[in-house]
C-alpha atoms as a PDB file:
ATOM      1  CA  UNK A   1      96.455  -2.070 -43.903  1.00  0.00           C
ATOM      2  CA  UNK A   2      99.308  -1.818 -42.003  1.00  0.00           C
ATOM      3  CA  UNK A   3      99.687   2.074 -42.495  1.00  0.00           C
ATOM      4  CA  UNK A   4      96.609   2.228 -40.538  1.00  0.00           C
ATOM      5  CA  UNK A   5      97.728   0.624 -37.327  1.00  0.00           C
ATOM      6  CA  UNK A   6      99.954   3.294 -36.899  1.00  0.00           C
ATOM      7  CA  UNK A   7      99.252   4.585 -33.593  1.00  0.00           C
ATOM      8  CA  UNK A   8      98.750   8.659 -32.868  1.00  0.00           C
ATOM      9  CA  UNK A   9     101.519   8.888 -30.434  1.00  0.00           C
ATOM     10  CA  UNK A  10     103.704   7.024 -33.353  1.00  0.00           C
ATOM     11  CA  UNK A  11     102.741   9.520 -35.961  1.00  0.00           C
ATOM     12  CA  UNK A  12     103.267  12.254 -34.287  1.00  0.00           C
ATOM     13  CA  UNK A  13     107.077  10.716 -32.731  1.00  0.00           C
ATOM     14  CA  UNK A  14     107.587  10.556 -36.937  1.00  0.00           C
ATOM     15  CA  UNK A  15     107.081  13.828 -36.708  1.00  0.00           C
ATOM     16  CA  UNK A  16     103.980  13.615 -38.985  1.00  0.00           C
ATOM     17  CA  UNK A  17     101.666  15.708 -37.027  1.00  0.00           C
ATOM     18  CA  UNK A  18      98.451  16.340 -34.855  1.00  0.00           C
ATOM     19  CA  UNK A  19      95.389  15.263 -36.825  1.00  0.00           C
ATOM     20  CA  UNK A  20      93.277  17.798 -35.407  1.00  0.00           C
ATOM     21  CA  UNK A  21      94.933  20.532 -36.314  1.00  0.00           C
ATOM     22  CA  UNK A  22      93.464  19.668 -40.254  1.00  0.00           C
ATOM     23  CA  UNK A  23      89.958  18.651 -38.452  1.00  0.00           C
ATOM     24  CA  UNK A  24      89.543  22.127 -36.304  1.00  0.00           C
ATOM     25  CA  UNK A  25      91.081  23.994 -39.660  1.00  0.00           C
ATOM     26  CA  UNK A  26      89.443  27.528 -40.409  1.00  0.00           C
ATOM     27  CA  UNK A  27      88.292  28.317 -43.542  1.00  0.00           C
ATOM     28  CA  UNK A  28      90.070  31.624 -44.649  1.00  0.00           C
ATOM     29  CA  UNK A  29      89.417  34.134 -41.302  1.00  0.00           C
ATOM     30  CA  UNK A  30      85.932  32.876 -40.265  1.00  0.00           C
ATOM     31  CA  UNK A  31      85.003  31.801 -37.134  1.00  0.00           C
ATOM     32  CA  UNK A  32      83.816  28.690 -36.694  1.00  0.00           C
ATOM     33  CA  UNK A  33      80.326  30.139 -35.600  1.00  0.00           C
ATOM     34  CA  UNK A  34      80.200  32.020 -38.563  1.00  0.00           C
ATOM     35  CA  UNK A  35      81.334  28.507 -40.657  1.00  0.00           C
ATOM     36  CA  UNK A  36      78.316  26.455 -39.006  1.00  0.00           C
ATOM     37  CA  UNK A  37      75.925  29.115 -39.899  1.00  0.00           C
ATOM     38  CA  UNK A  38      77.409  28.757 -43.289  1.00  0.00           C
ATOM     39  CA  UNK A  39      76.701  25.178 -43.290  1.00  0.00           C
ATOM     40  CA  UNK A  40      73.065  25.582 -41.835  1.00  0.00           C
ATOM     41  CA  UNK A  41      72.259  27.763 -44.606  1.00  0.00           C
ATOM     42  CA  UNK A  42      73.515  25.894 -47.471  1.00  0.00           C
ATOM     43  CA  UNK A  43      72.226  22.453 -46.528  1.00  0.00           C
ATOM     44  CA  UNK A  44      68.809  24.050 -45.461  1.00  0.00           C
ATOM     45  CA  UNK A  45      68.958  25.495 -49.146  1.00  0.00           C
ATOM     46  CA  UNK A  46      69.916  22.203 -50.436  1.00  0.00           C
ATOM     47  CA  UNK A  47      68.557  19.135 -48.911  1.00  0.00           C
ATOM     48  CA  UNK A  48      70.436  16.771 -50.655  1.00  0.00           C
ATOM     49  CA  UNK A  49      68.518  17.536 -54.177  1.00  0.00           C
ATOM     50  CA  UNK A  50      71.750  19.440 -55.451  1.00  0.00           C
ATOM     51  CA  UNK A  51      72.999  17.283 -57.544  1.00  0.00           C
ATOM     52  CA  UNK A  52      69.715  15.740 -59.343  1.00  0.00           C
ATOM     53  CA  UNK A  53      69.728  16.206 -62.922  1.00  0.00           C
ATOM     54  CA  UNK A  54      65.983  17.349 -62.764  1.00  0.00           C
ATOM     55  CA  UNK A  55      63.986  17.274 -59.656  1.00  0.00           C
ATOM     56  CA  UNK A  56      61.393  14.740 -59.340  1.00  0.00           C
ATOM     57  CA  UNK A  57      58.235  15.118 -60.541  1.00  0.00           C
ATOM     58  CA  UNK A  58      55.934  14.051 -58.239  1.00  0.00           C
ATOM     59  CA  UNK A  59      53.808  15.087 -54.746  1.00  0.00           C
ATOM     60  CA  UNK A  60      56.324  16.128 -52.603  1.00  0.00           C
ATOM     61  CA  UNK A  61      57.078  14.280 -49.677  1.00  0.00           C
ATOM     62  CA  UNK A  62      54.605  11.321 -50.980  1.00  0.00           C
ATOM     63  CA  UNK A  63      55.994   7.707 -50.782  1.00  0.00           C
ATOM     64  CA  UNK A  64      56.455   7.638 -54.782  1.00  0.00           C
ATOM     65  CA  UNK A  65      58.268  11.000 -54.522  1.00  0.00           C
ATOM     66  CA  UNK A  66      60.868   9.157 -51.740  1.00  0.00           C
ATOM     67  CA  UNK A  67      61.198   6.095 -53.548  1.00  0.00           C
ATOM     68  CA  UNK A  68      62.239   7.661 -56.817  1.00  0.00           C
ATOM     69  CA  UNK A  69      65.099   9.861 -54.711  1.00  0.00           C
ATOM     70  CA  UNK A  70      66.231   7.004 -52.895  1.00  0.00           C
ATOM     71  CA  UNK A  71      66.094   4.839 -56.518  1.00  0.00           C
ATOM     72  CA  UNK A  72      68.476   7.888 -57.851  1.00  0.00           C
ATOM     73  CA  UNK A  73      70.734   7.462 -54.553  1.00  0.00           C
ATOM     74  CA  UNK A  74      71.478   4.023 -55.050  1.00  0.00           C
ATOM     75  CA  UNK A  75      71.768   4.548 -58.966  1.00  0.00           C
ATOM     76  CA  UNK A  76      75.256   6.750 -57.671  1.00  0.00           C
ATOM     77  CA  UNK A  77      75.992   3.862 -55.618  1.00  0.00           C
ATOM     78  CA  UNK A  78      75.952   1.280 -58.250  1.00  0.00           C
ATOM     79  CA  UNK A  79      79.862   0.602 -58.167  1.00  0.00           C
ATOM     80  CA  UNK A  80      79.728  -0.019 -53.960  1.00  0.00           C
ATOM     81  CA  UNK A  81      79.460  -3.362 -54.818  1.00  0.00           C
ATOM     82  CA  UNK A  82      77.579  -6.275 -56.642  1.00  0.00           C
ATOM     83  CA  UNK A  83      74.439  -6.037 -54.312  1.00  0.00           C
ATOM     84  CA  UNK A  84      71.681  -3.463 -55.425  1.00  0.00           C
ATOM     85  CA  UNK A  85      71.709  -2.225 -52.122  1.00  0.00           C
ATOM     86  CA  UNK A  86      75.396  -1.734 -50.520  1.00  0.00           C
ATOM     87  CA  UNK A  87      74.194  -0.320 -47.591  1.00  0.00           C
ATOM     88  CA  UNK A  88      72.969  -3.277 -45.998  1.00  0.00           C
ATOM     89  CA  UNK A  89      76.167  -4.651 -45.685  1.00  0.00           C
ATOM     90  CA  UNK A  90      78.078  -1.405 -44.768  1.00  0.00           C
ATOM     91  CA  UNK A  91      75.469  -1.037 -41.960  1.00  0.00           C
ATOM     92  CA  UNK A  92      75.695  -4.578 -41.222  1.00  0.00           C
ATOM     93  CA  UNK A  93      71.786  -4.579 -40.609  1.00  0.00           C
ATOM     94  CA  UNK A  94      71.524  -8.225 -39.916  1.00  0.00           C
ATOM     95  CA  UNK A  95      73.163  -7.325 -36.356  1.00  0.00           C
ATOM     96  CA  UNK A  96      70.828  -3.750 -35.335  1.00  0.00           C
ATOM     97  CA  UNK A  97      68.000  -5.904 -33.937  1.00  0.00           C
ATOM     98  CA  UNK A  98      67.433  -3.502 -30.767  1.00  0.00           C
ATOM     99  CA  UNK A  99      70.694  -1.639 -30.430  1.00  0.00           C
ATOM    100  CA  UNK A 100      70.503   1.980 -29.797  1.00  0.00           C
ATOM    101  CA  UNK A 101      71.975   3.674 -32.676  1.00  0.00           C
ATOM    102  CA  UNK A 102      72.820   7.625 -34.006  1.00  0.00           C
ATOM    103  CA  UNK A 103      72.260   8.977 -37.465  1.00  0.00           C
ATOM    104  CA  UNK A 104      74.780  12.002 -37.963  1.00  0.00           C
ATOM    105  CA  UNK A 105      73.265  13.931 -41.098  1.00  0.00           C
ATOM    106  CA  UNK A 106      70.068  12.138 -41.875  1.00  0.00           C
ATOM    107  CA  UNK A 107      69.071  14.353 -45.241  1.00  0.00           C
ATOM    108  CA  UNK A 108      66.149  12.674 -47.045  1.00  0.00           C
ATOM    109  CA  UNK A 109      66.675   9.847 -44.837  1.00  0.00           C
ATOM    110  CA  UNK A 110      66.888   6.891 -46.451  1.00  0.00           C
ATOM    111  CA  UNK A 111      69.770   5.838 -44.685  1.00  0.00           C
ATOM    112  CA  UNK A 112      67.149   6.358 -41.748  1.00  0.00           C
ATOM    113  CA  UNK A 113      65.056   4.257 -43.016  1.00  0.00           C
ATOM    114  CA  UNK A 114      67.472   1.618 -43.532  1.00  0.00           C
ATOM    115  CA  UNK A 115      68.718   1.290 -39.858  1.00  0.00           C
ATOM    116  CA  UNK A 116      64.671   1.959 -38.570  1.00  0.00           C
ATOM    117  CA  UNK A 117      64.232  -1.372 -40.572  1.00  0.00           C
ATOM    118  CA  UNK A 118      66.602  -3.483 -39.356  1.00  0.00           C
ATOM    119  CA  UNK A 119      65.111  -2.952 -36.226  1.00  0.00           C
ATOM    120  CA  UNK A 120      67.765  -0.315 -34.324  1.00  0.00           C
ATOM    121  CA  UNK A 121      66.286   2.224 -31.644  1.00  0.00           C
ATOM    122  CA  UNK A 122      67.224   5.292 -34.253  1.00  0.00           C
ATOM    123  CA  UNK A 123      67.659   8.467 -33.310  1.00  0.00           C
ATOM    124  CA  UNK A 124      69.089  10.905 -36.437  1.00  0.00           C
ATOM    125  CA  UNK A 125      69.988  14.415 -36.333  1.00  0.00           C
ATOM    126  CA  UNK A 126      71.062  17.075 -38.604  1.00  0.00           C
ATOM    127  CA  UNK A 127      71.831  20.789 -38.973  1.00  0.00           C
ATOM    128  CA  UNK A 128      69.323  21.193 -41.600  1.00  0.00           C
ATOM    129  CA  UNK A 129      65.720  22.116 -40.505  1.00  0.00           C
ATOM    130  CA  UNK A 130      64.503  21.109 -43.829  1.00  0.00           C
ATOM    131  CA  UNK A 131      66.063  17.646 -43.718  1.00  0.00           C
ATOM    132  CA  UNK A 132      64.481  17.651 -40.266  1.00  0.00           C
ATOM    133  CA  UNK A 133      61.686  18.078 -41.960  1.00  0.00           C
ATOM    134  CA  UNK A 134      62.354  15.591 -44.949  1.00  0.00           C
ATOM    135  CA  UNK A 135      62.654  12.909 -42.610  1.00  0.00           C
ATOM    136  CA  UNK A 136      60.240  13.191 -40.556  1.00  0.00           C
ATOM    137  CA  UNK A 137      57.567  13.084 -42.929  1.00  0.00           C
ATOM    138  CA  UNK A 138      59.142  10.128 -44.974  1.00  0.00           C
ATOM    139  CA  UNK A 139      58.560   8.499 -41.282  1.00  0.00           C
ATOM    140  CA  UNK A 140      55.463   9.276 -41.178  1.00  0.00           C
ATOM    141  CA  UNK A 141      54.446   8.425 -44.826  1.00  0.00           C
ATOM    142  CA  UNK A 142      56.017   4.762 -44.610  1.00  0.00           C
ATOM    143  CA  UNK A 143      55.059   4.419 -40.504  1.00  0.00           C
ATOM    144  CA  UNK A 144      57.944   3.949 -39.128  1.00  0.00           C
ATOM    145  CA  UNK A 145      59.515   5.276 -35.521  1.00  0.00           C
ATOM    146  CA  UNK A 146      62.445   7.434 -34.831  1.00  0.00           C
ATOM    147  CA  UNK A 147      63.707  10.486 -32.543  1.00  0.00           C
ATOM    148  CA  UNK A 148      64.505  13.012 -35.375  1.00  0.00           C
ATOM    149  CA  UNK A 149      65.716  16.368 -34.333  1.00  0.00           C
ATOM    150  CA  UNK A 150      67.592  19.730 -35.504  1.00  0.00           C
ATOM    151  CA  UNK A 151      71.434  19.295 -33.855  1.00  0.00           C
ATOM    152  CA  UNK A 152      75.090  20.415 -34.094  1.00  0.00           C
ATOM    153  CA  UNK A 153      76.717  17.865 -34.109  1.00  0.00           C
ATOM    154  CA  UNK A 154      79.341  19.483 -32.931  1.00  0.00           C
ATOM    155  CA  UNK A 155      77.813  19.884 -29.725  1.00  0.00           C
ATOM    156  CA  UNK A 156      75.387  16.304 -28.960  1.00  0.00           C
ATOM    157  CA  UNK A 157      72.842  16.911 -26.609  1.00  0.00           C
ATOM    158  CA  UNK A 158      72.990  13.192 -25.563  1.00  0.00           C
ATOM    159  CA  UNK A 159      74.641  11.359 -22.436  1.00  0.00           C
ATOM    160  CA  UNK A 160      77.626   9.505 -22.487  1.00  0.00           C
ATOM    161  CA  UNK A 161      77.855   6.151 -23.285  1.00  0.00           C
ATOM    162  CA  UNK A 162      74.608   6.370 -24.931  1.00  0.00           C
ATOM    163  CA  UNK A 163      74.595   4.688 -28.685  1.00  0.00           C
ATOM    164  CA  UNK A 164      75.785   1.364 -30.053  1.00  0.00           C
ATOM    165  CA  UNK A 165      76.822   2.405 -33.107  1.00  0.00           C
ATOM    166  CA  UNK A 166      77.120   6.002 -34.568  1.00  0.00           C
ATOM    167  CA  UNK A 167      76.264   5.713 -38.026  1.00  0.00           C
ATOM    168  CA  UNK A 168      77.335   9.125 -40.715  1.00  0.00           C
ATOM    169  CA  UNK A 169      77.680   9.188 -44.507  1.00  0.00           C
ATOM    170  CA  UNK A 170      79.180  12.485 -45.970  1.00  0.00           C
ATOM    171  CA  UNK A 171      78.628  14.384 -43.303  1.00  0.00           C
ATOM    172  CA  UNK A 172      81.551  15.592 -40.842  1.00  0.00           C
ATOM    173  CA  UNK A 173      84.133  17.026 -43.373  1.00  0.00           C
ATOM    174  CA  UNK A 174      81.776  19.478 -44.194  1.00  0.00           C
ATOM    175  CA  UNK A 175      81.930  20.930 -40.140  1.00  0.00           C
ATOM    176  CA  UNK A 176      83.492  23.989 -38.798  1.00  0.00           C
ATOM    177  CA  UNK A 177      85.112  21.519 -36.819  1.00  0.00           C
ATOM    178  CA  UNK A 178      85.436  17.855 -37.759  1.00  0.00           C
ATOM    179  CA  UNK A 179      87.189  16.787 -34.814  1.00  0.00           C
ATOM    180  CA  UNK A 180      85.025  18.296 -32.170  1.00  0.00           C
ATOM    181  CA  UNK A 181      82.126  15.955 -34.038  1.00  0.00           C
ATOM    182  CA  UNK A 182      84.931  12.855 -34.093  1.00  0.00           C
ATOM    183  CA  UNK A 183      85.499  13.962 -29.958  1.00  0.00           C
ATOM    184  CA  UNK A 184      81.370  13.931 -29.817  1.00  0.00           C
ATOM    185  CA  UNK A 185      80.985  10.393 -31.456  1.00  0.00           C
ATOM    186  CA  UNK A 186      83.095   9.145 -29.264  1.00  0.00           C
ATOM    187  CA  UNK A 187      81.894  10.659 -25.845  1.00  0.00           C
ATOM    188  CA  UNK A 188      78.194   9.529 -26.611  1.00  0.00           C
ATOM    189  CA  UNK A 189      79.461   6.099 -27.955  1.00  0.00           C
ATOM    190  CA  UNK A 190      79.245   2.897 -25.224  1.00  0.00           C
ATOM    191  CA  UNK A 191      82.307   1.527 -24.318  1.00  0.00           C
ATOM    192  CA  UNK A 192      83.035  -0.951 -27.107  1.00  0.00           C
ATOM    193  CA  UNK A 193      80.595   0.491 -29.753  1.00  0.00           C
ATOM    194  CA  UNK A 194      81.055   1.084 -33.229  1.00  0.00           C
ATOM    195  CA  UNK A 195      81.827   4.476 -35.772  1.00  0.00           C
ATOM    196  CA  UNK A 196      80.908   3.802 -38.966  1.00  0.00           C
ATOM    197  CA  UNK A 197      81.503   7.171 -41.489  1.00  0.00           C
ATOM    198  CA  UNK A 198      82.106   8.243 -44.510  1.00  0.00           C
ATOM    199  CA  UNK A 199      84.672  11.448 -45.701  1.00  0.00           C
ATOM    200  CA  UNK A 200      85.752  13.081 -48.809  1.00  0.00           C
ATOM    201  CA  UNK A 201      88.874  11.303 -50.460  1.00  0.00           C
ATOM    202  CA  UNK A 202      91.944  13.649 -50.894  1.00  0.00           C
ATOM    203  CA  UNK A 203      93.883  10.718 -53.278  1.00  0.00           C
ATOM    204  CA  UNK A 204      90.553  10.289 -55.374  1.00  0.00           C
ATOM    205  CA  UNK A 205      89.923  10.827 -58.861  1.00  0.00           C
ATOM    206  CA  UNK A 206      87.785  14.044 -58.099  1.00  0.00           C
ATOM    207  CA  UNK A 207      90.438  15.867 -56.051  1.00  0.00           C
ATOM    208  CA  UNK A 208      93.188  14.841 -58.441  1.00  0.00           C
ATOM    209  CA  UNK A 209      91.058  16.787 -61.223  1.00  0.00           C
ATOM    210  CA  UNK A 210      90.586  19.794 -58.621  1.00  0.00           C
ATOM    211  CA  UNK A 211      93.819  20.207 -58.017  1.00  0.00           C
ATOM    212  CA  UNK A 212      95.039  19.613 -61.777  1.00  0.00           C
ATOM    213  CA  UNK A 213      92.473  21.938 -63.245  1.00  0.00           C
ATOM    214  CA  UNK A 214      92.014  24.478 -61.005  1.00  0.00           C
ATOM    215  CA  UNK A 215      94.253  24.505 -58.437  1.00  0.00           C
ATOM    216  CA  UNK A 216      97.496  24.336 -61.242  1.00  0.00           C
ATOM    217  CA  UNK A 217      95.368  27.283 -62.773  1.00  0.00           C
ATOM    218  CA  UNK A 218      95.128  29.345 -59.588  1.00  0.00           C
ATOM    219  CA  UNK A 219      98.682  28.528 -57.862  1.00  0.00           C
ATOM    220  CA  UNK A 220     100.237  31.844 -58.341  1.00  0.00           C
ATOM    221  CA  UNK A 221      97.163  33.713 -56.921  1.00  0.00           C
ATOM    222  CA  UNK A 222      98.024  32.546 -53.697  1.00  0.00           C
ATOM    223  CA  UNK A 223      95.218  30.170 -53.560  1.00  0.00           C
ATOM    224  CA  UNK A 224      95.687  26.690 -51.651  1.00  0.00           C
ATOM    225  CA  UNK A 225      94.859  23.344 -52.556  1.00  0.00           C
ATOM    226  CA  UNK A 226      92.699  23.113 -49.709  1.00  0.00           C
ATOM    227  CA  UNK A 227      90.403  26.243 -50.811  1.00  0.00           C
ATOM    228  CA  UNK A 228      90.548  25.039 -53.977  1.00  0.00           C
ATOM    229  CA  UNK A 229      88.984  21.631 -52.734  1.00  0.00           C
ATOM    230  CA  UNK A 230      86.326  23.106 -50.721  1.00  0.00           C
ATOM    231  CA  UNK A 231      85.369  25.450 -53.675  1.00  0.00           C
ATOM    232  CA  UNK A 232      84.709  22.826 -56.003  1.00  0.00           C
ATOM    233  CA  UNK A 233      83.245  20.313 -53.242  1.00  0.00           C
ATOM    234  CA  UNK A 234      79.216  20.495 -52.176  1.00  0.00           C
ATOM    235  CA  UNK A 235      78.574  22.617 -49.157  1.00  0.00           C
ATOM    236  CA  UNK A 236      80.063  25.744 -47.441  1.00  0.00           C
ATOM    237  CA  UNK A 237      83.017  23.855 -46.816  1.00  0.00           C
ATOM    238  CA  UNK A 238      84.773  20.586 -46.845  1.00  0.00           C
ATOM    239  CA  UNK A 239      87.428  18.474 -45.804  1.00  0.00           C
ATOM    240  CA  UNK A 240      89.119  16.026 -47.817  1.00  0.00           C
ATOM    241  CA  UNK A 241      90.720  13.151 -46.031  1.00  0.00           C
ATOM    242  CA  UNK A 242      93.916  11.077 -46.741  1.00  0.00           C
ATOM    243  CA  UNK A 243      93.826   7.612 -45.668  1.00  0.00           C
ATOM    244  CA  UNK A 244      96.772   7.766 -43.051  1.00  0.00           C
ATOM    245  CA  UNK A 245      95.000  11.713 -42.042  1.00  0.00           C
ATOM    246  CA  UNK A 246      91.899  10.125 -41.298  1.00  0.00           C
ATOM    247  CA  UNK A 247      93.413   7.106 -39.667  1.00  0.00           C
ATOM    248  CA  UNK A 248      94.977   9.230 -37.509  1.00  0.00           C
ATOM    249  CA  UNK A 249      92.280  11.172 -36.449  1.00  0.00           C
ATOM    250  CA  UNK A 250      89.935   7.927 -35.733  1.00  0.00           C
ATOM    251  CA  UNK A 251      93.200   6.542 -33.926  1.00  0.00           C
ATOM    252  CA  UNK A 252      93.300   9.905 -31.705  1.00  0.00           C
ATOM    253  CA  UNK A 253      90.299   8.829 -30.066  1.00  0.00           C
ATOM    254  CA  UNK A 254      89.403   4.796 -31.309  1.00  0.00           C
ATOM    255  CA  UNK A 255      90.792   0.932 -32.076  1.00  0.00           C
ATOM    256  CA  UNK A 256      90.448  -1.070 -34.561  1.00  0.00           C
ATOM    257  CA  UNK A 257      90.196   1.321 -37.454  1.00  0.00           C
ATOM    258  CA  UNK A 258      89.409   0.150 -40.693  1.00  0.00           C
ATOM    259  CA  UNK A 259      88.887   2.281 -43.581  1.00  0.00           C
ATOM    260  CA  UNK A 260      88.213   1.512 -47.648  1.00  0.00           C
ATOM    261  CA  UNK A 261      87.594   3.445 -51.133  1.00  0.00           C
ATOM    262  CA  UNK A 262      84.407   3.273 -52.679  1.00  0.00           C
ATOM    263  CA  UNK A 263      83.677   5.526 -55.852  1.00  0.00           C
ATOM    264  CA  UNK A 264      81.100   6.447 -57.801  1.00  0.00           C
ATOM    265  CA  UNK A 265      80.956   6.287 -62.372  1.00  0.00           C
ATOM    266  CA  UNK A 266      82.501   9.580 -62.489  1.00  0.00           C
ATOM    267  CA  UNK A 267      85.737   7.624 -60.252  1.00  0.00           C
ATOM    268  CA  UNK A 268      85.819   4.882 -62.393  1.00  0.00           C
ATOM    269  CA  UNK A 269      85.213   6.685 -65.666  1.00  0.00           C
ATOM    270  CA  UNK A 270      86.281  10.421 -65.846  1.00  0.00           C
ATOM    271  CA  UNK A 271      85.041  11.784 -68.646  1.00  0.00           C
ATOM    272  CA  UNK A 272      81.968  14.096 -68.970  1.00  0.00           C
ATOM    273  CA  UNK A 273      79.157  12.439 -68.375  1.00  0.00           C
ATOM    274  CA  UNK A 274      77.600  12.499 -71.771  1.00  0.00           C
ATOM    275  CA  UNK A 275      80.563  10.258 -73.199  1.00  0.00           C
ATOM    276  CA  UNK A 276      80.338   7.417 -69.879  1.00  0.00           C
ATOM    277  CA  UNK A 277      77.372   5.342 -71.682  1.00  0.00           C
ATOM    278  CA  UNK A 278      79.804   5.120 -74.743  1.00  0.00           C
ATOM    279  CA  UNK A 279      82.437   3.570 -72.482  1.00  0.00           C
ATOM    280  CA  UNK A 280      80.390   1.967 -70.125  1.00  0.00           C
ATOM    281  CA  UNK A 281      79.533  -0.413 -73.470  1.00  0.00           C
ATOM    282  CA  UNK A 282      83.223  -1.560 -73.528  1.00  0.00           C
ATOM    283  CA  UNK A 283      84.012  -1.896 -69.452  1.00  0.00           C
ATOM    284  CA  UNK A 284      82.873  -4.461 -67.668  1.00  0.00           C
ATOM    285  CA  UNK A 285      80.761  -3.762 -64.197  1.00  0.00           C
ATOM    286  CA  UNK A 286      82.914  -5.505 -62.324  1.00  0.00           C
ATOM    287  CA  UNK A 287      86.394  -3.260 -63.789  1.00  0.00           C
ATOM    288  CA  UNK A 288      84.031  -0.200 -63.068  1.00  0.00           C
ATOM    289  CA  UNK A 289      83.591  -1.247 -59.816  1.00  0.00           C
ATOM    290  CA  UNK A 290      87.739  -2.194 -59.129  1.00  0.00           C
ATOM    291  CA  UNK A 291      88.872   1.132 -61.213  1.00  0.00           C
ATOM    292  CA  UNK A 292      86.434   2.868 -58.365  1.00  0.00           C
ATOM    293  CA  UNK A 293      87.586   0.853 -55.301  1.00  0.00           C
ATOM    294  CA  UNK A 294      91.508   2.280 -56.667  1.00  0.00           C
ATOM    295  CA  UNK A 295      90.662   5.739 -57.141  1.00  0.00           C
ATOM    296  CA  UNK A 296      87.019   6.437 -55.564  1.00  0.00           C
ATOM    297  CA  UNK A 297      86.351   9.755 -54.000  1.00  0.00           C
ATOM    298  CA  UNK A 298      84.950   8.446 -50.827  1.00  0.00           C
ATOM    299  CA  UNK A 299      86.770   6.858 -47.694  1.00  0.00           C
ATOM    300  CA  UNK A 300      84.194   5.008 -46.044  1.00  0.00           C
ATOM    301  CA  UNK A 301      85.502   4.281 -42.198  1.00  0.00           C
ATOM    302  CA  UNK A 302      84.596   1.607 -39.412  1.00  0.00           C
ATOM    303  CA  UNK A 303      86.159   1.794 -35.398  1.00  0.00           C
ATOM    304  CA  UNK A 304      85.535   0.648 -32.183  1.00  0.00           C
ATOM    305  CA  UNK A 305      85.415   2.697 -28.843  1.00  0.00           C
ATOM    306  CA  UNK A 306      87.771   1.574 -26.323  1.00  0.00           C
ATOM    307  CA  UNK A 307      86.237  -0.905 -23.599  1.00  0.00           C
END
């Protein structure tokens, strides 16, 4: 980890660079106005069902139609860890008894539902008026309490210093503007609080197959590697994140930044999925779930706001 405690000001003396100048990247000539209404549409076209094999079968927006999509959420988080339920532990739920915390990108919200359980003051926005939507009546459904509203994150309508912890999984590389959200987090976050978020992996096994299959394909054509990431990625764009990149933006603006790999059966066995049953039989769970921590396609990150 010691790559990580490299400070901003060192980086950039190495002559490595700013870090937001990747996070406030364009996407080909749009505008960044023109790349959040991008976002808004997709996500509002796709809350977070996109990648379902078939869509569930059931009353929508009944419990049994929210427990089978959070059962099929988990199922893709299998190789987190041994626990059925990783989360817990990323969240570190044992310790939200009362703290006030932020949801950035709530979804279907199950993660939601997770902190609302452990007994954290939630509030949990997103730029999608149907996950708006999702959430709120998964709330209601299971009775639970939360402030849920349509927001940019880029631009927080909340004090400073308001949240204990600001809580996000897959949500800011997809931004116009990453680091205005990373500037946000931190602005809103108490003195000493806690980021905990998760970004696209640039060194995992998903980008390494993006950028052998199509971006060797494409080269000549003038494409980049970082069109042809976004192309292939969910959303109308996305970000993918190096471990020293990210570090550096998180340093830019926190302490105590800790980051790991986690990955999901495609990481840890890359063939189509028809075929991963057939060598599931002769890999272990536990090699699954060390082949994903190497070469997973998520960077899950944790920091601290300065006191």
């Amino acid at each position: 980890m010691e790559k990580l405690e490299c400070s901003f000001r060192e980086r950039r003396f190495l002559g490595l660079g700013d870090p937001m100048v990747y996070a406030e990247k364009r996407i080909d000539a749009l505008a960044a106005p023109d790349v959040q209404q991008g976002n808004k549409k997709w996500w509002t076209s796709n809350t977070m069902s996109y990648d379902w094999k078939d869509q569930v079968r059931l009353e929508k927006f009944s419990r049994q139609w929210f427990d089978e999509i959070d059962r099929r959420f988990l199922a893709g988080a299998r190789l987190f860890s041994a626990q059925e339920n990783p989360f817990y532990e990323l969240m570190e739920t044992s310790s939200l008894e009362g703290k006030r915390v932020l949801e950035i990108g709530c979804g279907m919200g199950f993660h939601a539902e997770l902190l609302s359980r452990a007994g954290a003051v939630l509030t949990t926005v997103d730029i999608s008026p149907t996950s708006v939507e999702a959430t709120r009546a998964r709330f209601a459904v299971k009775g639970l309490n939360a402030d849920i509203f349509e927001m940019d994150a880029e631009a927080l309508a909340f004090p400073d210093d308001s949240f204990d912890l600001v809580w996000s999984w897959g949500v800011i590389h997809h931004s116009s503007r990453t680091g205005r959200i990373v500037r946000e987090i931190e602005r809103v976050l108490k003195p000493g609080g806690s980021v905990k978020l998760m970004v696209y992996n640039l060194g995992g096994m998903s980008a390494y197959l993006t950028m052998m299959m199509r971006y060797s394909l494409k080269f000549w054509s003038g494409s980049s590697v970082d069109e042809e990431l976004w192309r292939s990625s969910d959303g109308f764009t996305a970000r993918f994140y190096s471990k020293d990149l990210l570090a550096d933006l998180l340093y830019t603006f926190f302490e105590h930044v800790d980051i790991e790999t986690f990955g999901q059966e495609a990481d840890a066995i890359p063939l189509p999925r028809q075929l991963r049953p057939i060598a599931r039989l002769f890999i272990s769970n536990a090699k699954q779930r060390e082949l994903a921590r190497q070469r997973g396609a998520l960077l899950f990150a944790a920091a601290r706001k300065r006191s």
